[in-house]
Protein backbone atom coordinates (compact mmCIF):
# COMPACT_ATOMS: atom_id res chain seq x y z
CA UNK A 1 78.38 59.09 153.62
CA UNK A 2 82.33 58.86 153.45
CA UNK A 3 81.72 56.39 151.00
CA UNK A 4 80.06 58.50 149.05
CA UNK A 5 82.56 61.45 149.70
CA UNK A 6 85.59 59.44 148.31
CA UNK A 7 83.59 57.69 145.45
CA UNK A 8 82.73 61.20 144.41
CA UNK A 9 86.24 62.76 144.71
CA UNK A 10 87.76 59.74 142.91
CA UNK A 11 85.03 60.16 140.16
CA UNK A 12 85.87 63.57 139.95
CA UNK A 13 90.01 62.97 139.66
CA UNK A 14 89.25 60.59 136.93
CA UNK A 15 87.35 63.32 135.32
CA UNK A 16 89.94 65.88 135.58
CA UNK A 17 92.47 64.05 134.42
CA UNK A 18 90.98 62.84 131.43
CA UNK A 19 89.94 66.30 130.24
CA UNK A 20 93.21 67.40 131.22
CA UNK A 21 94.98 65.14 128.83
CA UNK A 22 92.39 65.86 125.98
CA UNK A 23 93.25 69.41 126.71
CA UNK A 24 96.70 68.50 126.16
CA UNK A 25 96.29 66.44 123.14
CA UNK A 26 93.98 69.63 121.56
CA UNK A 27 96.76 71.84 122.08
CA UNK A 28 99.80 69.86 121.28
CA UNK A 29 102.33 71.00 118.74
CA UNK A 30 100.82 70.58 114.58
CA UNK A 31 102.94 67.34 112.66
CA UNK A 32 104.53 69.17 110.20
CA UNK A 33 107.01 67.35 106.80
CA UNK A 34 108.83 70.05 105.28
CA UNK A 35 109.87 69.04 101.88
CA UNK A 36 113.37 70.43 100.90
CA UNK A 37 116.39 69.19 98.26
CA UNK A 38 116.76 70.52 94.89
CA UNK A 39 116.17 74.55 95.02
CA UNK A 40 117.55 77.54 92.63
CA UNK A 41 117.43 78.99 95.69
CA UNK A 42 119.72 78.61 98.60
CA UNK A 43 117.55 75.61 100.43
CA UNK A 44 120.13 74.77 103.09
CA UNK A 45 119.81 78.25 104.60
CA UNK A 46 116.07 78.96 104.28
CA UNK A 47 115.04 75.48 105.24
CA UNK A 48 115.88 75.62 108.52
CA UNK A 49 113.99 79.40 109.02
CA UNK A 50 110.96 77.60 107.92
CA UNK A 51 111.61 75.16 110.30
CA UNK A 52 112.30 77.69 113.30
CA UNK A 53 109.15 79.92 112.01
CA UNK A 54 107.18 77.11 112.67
CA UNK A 55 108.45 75.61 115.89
CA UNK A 56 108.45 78.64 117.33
CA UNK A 57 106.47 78.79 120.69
CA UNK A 58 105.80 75.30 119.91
CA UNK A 59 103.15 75.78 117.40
CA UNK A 60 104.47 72.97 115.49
CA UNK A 61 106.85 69.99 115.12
CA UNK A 62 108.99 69.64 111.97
CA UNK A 63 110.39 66.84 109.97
CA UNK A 64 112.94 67.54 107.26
CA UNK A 65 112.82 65.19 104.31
CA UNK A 66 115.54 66.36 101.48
CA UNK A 67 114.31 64.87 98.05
CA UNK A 68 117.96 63.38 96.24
CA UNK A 69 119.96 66.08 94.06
CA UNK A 70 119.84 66.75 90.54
CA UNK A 71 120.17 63.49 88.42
CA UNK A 72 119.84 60.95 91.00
CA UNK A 73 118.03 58.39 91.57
CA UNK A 74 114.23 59.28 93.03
CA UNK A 75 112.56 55.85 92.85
CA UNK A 76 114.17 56.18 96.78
CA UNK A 77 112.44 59.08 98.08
CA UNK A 78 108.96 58.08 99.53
CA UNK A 79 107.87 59.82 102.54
CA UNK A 80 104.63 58.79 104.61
CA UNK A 81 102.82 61.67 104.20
CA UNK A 82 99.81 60.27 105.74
CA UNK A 83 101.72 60.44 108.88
CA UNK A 84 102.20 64.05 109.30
CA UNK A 85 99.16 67.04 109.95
CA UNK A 86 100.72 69.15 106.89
CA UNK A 87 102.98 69.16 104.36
CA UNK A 88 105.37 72.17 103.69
CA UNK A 89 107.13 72.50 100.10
CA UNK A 90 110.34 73.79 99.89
CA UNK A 91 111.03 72.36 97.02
CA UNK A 92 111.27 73.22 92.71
CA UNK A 93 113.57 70.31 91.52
CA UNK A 94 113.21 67.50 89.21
CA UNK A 95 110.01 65.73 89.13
CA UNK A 96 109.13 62.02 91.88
CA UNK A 97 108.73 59.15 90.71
CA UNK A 98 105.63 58.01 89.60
CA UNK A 99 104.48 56.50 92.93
CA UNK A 100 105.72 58.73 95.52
CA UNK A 101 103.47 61.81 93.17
CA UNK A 102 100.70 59.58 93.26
CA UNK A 103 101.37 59.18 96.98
CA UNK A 104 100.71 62.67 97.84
CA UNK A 105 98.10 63.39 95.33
CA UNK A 106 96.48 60.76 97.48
CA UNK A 107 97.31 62.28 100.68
CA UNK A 108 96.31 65.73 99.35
CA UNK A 109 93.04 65.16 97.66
CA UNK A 110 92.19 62.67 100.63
CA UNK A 111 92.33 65.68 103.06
CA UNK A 112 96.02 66.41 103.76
CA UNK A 113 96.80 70.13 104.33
CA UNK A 114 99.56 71.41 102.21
CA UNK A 115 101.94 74.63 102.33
CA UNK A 116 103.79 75.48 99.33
CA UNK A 117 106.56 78.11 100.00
CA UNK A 118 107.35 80.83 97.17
CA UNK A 119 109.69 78.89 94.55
CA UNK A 120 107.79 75.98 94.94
CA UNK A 121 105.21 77.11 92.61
CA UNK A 122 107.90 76.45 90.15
CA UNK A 123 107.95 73.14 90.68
CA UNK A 124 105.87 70.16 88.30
CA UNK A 125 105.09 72.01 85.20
CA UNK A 126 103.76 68.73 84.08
CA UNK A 127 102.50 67.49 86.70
CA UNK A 128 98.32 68.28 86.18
CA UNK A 129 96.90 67.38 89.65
CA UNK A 130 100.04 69.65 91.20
CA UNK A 131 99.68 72.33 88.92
CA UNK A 132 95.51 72.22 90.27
CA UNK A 133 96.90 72.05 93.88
CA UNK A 134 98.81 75.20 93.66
CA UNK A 135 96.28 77.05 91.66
CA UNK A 136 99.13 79.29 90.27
CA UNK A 137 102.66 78.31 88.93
CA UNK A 138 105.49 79.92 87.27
CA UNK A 139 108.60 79.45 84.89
CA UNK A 140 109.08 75.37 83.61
CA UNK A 141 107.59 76.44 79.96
CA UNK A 142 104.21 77.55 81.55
CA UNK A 143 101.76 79.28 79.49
CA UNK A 144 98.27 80.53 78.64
CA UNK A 145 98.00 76.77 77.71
CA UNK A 146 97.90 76.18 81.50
CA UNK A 147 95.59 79.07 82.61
CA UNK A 148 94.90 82.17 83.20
CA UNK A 149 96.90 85.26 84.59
CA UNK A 150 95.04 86.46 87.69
CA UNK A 151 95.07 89.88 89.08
CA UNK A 152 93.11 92.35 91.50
CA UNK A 153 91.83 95.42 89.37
CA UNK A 154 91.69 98.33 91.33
CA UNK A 155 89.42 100.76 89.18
CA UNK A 156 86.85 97.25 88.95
CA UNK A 157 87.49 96.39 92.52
CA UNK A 158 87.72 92.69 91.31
CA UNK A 159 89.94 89.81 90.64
CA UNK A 160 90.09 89.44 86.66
CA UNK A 161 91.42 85.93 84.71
CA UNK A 162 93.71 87.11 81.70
CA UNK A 163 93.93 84.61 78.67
CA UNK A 164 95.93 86.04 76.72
CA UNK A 165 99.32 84.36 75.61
CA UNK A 166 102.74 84.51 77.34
CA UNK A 167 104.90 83.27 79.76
CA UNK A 168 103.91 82.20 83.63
CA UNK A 169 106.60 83.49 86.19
CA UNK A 170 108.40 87.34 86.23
CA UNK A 171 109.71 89.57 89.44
CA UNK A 172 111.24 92.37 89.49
CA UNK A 173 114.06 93.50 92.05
CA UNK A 174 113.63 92.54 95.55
CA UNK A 175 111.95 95.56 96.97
CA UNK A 176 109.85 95.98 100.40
CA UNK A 177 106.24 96.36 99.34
CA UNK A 178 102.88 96.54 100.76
CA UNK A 179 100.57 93.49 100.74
CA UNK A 180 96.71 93.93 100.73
CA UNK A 181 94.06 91.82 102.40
CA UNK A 182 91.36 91.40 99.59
CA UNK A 183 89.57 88.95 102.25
CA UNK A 184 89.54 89.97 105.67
CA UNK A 185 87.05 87.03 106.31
CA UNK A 186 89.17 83.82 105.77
CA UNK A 187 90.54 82.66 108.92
CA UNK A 188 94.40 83.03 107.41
CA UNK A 189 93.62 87.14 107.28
CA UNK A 190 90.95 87.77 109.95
CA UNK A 191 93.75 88.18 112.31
CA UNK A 192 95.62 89.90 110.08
CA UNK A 193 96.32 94.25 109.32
CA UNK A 194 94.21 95.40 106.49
CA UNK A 195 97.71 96.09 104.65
CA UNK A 196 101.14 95.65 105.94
CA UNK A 197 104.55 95.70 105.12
CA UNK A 198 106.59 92.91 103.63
CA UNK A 199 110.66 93.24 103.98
CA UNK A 200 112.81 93.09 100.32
CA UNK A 201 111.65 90.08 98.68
CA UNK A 202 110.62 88.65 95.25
CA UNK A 203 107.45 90.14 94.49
CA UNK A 204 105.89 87.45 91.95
CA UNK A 205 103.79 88.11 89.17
CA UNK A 206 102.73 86.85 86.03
CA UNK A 207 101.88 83.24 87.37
CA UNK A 208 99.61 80.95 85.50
CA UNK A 209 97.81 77.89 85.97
CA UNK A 210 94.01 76.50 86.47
CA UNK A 211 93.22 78.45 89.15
CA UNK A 212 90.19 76.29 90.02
CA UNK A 213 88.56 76.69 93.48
CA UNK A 214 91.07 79.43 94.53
CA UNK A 215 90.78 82.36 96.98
CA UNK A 216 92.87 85.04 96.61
CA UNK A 217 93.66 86.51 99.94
CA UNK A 218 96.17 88.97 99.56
CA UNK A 219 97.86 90.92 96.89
CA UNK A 220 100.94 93.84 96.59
CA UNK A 221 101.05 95.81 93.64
CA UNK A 222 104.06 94.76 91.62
CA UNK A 223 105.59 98.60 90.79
CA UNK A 224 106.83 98.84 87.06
CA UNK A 225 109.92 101.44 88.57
CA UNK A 226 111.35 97.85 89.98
CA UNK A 227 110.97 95.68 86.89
CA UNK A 228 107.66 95.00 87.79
CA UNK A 229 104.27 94.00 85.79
CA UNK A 230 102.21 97.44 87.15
CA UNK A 231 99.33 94.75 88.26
CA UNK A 232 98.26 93.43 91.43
CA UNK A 233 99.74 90.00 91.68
CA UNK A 234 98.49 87.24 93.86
CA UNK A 235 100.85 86.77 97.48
CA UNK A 236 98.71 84.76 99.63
CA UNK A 237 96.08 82.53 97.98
CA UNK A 238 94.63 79.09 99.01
CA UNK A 239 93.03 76.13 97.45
CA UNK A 240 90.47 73.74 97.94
CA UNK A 241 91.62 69.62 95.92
CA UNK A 242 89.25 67.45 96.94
CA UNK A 243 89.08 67.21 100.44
CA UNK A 244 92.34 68.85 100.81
CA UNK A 245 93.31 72.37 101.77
CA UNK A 246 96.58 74.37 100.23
CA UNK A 247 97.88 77.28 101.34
CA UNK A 248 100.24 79.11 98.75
CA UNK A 249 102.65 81.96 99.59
CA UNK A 250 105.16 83.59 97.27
CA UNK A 251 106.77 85.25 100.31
CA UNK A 252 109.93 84.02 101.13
CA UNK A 253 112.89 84.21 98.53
CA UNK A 254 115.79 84.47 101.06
CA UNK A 255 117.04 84.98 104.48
CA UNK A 256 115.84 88.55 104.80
CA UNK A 257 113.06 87.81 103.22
CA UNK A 258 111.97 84.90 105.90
CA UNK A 259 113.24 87.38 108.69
CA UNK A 260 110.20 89.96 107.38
CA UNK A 261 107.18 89.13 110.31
CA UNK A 262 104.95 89.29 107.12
CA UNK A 263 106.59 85.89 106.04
CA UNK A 264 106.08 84.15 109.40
CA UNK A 265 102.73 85.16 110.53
CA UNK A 266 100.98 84.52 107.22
CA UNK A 267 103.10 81.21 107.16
CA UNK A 268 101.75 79.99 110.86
CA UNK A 269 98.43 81.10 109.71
CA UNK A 270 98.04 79.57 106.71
CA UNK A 271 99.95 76.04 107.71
CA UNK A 272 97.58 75.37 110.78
CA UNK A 273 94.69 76.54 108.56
CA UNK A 274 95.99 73.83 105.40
CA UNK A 275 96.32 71.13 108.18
CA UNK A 276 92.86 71.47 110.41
CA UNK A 277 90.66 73.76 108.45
CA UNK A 278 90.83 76.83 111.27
CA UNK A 279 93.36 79.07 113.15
CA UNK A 280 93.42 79.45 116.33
CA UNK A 281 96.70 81.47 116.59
CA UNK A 282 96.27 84.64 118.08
CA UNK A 283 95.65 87.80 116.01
CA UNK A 284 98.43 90.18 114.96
CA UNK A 285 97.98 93.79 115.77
CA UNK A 286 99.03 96.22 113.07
CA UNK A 287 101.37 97.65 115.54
CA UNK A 288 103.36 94.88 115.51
CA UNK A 289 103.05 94.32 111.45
CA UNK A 290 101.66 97.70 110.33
CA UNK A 291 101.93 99.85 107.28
CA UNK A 292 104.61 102.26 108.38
CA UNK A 293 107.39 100.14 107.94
CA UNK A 294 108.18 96.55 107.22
CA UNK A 295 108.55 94.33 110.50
CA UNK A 296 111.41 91.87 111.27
CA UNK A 297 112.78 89.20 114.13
CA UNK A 298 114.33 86.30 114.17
CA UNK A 299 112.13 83.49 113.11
CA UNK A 300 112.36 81.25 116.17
CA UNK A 301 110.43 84.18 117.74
CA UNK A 302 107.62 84.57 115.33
CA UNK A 303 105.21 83.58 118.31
CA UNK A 304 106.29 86.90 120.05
CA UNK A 305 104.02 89.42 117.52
CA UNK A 306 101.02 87.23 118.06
CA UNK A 307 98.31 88.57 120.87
CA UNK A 308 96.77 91.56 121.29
CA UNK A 309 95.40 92.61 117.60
CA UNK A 310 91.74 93.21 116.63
CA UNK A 311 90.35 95.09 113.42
CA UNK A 312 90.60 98.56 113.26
CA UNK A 313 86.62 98.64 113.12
CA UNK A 314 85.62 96.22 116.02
CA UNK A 315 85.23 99.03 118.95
CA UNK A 316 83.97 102.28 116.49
CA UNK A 317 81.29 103.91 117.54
CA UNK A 318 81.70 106.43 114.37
CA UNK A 319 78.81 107.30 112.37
CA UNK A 320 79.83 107.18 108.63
CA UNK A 321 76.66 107.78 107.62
CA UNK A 322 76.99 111.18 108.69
CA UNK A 323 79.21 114.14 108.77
CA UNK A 324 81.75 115.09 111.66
CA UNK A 325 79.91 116.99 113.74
CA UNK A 326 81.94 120.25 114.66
CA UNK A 327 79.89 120.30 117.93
CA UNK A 328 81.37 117.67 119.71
CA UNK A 329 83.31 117.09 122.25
CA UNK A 330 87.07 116.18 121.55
CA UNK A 331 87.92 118.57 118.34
CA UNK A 332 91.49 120.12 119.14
CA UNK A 333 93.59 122.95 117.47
CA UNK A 334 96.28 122.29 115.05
CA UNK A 335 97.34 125.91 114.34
CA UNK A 336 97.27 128.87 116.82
CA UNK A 337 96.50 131.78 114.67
CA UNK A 338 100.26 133.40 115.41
CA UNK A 339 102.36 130.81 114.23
CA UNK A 340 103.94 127.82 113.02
CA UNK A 341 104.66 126.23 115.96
CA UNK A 342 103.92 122.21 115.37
CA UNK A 343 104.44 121.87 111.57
CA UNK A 344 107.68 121.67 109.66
CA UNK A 345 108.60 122.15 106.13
CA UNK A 346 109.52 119.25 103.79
CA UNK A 347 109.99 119.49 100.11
CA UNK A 348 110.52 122.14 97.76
CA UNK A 349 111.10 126.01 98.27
CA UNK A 350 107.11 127.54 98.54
CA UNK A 351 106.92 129.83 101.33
CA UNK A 352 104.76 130.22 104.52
CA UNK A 353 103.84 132.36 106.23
CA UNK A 354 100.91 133.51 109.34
CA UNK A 355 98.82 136.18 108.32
CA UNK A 356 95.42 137.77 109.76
CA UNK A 357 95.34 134.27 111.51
CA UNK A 358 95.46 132.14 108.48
CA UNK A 359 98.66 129.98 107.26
CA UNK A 360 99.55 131.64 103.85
CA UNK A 361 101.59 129.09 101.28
CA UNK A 362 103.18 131.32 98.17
CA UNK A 363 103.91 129.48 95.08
CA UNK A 364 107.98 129.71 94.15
CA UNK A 365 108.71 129.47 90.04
CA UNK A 366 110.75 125.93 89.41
CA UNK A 367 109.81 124.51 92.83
CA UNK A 368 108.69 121.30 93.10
CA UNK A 369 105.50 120.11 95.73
CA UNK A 370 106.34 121.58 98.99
CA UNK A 371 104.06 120.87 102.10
CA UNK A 372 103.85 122.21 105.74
CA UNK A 373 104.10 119.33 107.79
CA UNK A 374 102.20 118.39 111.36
CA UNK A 375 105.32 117.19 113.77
CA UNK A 376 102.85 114.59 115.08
CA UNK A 377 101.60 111.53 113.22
CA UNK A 378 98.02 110.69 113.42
CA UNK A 379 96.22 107.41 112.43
CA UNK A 380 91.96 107.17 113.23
CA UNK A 381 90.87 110.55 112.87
CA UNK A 382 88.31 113.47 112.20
CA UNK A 383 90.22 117.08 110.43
CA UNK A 384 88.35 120.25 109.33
CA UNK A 385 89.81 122.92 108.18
CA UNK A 386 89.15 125.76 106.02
CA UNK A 387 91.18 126.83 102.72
CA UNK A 388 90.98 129.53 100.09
CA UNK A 389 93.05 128.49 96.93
CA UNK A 390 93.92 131.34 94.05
CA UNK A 391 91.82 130.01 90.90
CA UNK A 392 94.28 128.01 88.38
CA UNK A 393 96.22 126.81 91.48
CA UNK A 394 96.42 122.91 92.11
CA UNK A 395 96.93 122.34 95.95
CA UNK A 396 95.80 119.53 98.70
CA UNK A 397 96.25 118.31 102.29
CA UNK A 398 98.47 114.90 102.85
CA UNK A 399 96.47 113.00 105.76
CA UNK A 400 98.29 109.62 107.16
CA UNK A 401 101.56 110.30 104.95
CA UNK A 402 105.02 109.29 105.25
CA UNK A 403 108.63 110.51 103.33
CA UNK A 404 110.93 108.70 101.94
CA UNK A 405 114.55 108.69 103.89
CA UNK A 406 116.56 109.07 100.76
CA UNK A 407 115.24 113.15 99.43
CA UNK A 408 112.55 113.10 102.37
CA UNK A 409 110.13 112.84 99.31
CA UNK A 410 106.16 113.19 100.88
CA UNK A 411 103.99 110.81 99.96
CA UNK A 412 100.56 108.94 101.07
CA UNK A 413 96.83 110.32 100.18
CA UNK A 414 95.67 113.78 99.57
CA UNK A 415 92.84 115.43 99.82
CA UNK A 416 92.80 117.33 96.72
CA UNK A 417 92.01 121.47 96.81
CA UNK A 418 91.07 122.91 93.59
CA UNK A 419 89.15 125.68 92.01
CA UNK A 420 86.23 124.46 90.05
CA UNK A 421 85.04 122.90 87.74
CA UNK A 422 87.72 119.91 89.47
CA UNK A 423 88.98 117.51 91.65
CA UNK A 424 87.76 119.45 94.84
CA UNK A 425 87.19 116.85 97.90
CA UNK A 426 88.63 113.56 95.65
CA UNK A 427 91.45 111.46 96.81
CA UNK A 428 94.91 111.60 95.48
CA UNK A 429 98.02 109.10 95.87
CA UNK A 430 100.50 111.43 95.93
CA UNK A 431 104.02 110.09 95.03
CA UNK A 432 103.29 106.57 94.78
CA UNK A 433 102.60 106.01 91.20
CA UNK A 434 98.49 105.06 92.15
CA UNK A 435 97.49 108.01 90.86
CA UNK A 436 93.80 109.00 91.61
CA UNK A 437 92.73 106.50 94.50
CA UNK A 438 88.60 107.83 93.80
CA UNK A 439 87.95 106.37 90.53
CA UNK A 440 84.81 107.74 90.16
CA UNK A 441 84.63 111.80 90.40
CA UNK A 442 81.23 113.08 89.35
CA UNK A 443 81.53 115.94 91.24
CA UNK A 444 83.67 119.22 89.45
CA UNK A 445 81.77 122.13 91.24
CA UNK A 446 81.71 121.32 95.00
CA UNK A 447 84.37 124.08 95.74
CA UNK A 448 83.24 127.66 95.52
CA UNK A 449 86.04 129.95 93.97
CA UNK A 450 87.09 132.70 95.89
CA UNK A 451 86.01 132.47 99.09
CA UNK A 452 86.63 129.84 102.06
CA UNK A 453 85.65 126.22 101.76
CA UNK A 454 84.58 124.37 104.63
CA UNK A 455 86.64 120.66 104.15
CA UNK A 456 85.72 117.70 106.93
CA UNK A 457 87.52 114.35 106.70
CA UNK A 458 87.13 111.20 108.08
CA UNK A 459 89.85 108.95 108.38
CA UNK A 460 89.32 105.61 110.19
CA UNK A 461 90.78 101.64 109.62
CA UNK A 462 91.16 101.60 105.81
CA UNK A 463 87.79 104.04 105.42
CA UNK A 464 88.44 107.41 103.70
CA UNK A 465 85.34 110.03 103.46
CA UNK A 466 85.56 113.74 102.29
CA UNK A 467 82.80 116.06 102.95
CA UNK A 468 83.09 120.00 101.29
CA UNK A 469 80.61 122.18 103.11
CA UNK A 470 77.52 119.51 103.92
CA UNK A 471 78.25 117.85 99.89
CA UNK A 472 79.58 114.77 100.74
CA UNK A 473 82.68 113.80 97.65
CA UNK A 474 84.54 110.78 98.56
CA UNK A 475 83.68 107.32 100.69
CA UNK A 476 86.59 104.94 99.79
CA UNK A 477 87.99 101.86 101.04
CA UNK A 478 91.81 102.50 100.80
CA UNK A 479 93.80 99.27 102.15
CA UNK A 480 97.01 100.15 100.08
CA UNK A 481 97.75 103.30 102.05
CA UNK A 482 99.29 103.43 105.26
CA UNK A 483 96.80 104.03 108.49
CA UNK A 484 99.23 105.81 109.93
CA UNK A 485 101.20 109.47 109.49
CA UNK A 486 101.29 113.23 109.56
CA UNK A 487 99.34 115.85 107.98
CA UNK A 488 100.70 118.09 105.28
CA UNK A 489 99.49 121.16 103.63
CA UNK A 490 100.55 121.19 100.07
CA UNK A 491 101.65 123.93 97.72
CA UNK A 492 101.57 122.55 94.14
CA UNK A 493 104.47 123.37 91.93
CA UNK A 494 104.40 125.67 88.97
CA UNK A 495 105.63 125.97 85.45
CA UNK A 496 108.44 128.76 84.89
CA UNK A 497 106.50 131.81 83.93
CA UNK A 498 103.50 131.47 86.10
CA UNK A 499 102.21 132.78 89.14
CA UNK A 500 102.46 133.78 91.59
CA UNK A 501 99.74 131.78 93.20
CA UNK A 502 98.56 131.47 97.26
CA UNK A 503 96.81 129.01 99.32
CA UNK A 504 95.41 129.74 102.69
CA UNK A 505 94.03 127.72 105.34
CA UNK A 506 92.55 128.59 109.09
CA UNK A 507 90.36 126.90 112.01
CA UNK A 508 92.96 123.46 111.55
CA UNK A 509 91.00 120.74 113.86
CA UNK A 510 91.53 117.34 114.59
CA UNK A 511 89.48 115.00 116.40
CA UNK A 512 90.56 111.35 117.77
CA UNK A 513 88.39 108.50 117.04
CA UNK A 514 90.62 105.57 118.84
């Protein structure tokens, strides 16, 4: 029997210890080669952030390999890529030699993950099975005679493939801006906000190439107030080469732009998904990388924002199919009857005022917008209210809405209040240059003029719904707007010599839904 006993307990060690070490070996660090050398950008400063984004919480060990400088001799540089998990591109110089491209179109096509990093989609305008591997490229003479422009159309709600001739490459200035998850199922964005931030960088657009088995995951809309192209360029995209996976970022023109946590968590992502076909990094919550405003840290500590994130949708119990019901439990007061007490003022010079229990907003000749503000910001949500708005008067209530710190300009969706025939009930971009975010607005005579209209709105993950009366006007997906921010009740400006005009709203309720 002791036999027995100690044959079994040594069995067992032996058993441990081997799936310790496999354990081990699962877990340890990804092999990474990041490619670096010739650069119009400054390479010897973002090279190493790469490096530190990567290493970080030892996700990853990384290799430097700096191609020779402009003019010299390349028949020397040769790495073995088959030696390493991934291969990161930091690179947009003058072309290998023959054998080391054929080299890693071997490695690639063979089932080697590969990363390339912003301007290295510059890189090899004549190189075919590159140009393929990167799906889209820019500048280096590329044309419509190399493929297709490809952009997200928001009024088709679909990526489109422009022909027509011109250039590949063009950015504006280097502006924050708000990227958009166009596939929250890929294993790169599943862990992923809906729409987040993204620090002062290069926003690229008008890249071209074959585009062949590519999958656009994110997009930001490239703002024509910036120098931009007023389309929704490709950020994050990746690409299948034979048996090889790419994963291409334009993120990442400079040393603030690596320090944005947009850069290094879609960077992790999408370099352990290029090398092993899955990521098993943690998710990142959007309150770590949100909407509100664009996230930074040092890159050695991009492991610090992972853990803790889920979709906005995974514990709702809401019932979209149906109207809030004003009978349940939860609904609380946002106005008092008596006074103003929890909203402040912000933007032009319209009055209010409390009267018989309703909040009165007067029009004021010359103003601009003007809104009544909520003090507290509010992010998955239920709101009624009632309003009565003087016929030929434009108004609206901001939901989730932010202003700008230079001017304090408001901005963010409205629901839109208007006499009919209108826009009663549709969703409105205020400020942002979107325009109408509902397309489609069948609907002109939802609002009865003259009287009180009964408004319930639903505001939860990127879901907007609008409801006037029991008439149900707007269900919308909205991923470009922030998830987050105060309420405002809007007085439109007039022309000189019209007017006066009043607004008024009463029974202001809000629900919680997280």
């Amino acid at each position: 029997m002791k036999f027995r006993l100690c044959t079994l307990l040594a069995a067992f060690a032996v058993l441990t210890s081997s799936t310790i070490a496999v354990a081990q070996d699962s877990a340890k660090p990804l092999n990474v080669l990041l490619i670096d050398g010739q650069n119009n950008h400054k390479w010897k400063e973002t090279t190493p952030l790469i490096q530190a984004t990567l290493e970080s919480g030892d996700f990853a060990k990384v290799t430097v390999a700096t191609a020779p400088g402009k003019g010299e001799d390349k028949a020397g540089f040769a790495p073995k890529f088959s030696d390493y998990d991934v291969v990161v591109s930091n690179y947009n110089g003058e072309a290998w030699s023959t054998e080391t491209e054929k080299a890693f179109e071997t490695y690639v096509s063979e089932g080697g993950g590969f990363v390339t990093v912003h301007a290295a989609d510059n890189s090899f305008p004549k190189w075919d099975a590159y140009n393929r591997m990167i799906g889209l490229g820019g500048w280096g003479g590329r044309n419509e005679k190399d493929g297709p422009y490809v952009r997200w159309k928001e009024d088709q709600k679909k990526f489109t493939r422009d022909m027509s001739k011109g250039g590949g490459g063009q950015h504006g200035k280097r502006v924050p801006f708000m990227m958009v998850v166009r596939d929250a199922s890929h294993p790169i964005t599943a862990g992923l906000p809906k729409s987040f931030l993204q620090v002062a960088d290069e926003l690229y657009g008008k890249l071209r190439g074959p585009a062949e088995n590519m999958n656009v995951l994110a997009t930001a809309y490239s703002n024509p107030a910036t120098g931009g192209t007023g389309e929704h360029e490709p950020i994050l995209m990746t690409i299948e080469f034979g048996k090889g996976r790419v994963f291409h970022t334009t993120l990442g023109h400079d040393v603030a732009a690596m320090n944005g946590l947009a850069f290094q968590t879609s960077l992790r992502r999408g370099t352990e998904w290029a090398a092993n076909g899955e990521v098993t990094l943690p998710a990142v919550p959007a309150a770590k990388m949100g909407s509100d405003e664009a996230a930074t840290g040092a890159p050695a500590n991009a492991s610090d924002v992972e853990g803790d994130g889920q979709s906005a949708s995974s514990n709702s119990n809401v019932n979209f199919d149906a109207a809030p019901d004003l009978k349940a439990e939860g609904w609380k007061s946002l106005f008092d009857g008596k006074s103003l007490d929890g909203w402040n003022r912000k933007n032009g010079t319209a009055k209010y005022r409390v009267e018989d229990g309703t909040i009165v907003g007067t029009t004021s000749e010359g103003s601009p917008n003007s809104f009544l503000c909520s003090n507290e910001n509010y992010d998955n949500f239920e709101l009624t209210f009632e309003v009565n708005v003087d016929e030929g008067l434009n108004s609206g209530v901001q939901i989730r809405s932010q202003s700008r710190e230079k001017g304090g300009r408001v901005y963010g969706p409205q629901v839109e209040i208007e006499s009919a025939p209108g826009e009663a009930g549709y969703i409105y971009s205020e400020a942002t240059g979107r325009g109408w975010i509902t397309k489609e607005q069948p609907i002109k005579d939802a609002y009865k003029n003259g009287k009180f209209n009964r408004y319930l709105v639903r505001a939860h993950g990127n879901r907007i719904q609008v409801w006037i009366g029991d008439q149900k006007i707007s269900d919308i997906q909205d991923p470009e707007s922030s998830t987050n921010g105060f309420l405002g009740l809007q007085v439109h400006g007039i022309k000189a010599g019209t007017g006066p005009y009043e607004v008024s709203w009463r029974d202001i309720k809000i629900r919680d839904l997280n």
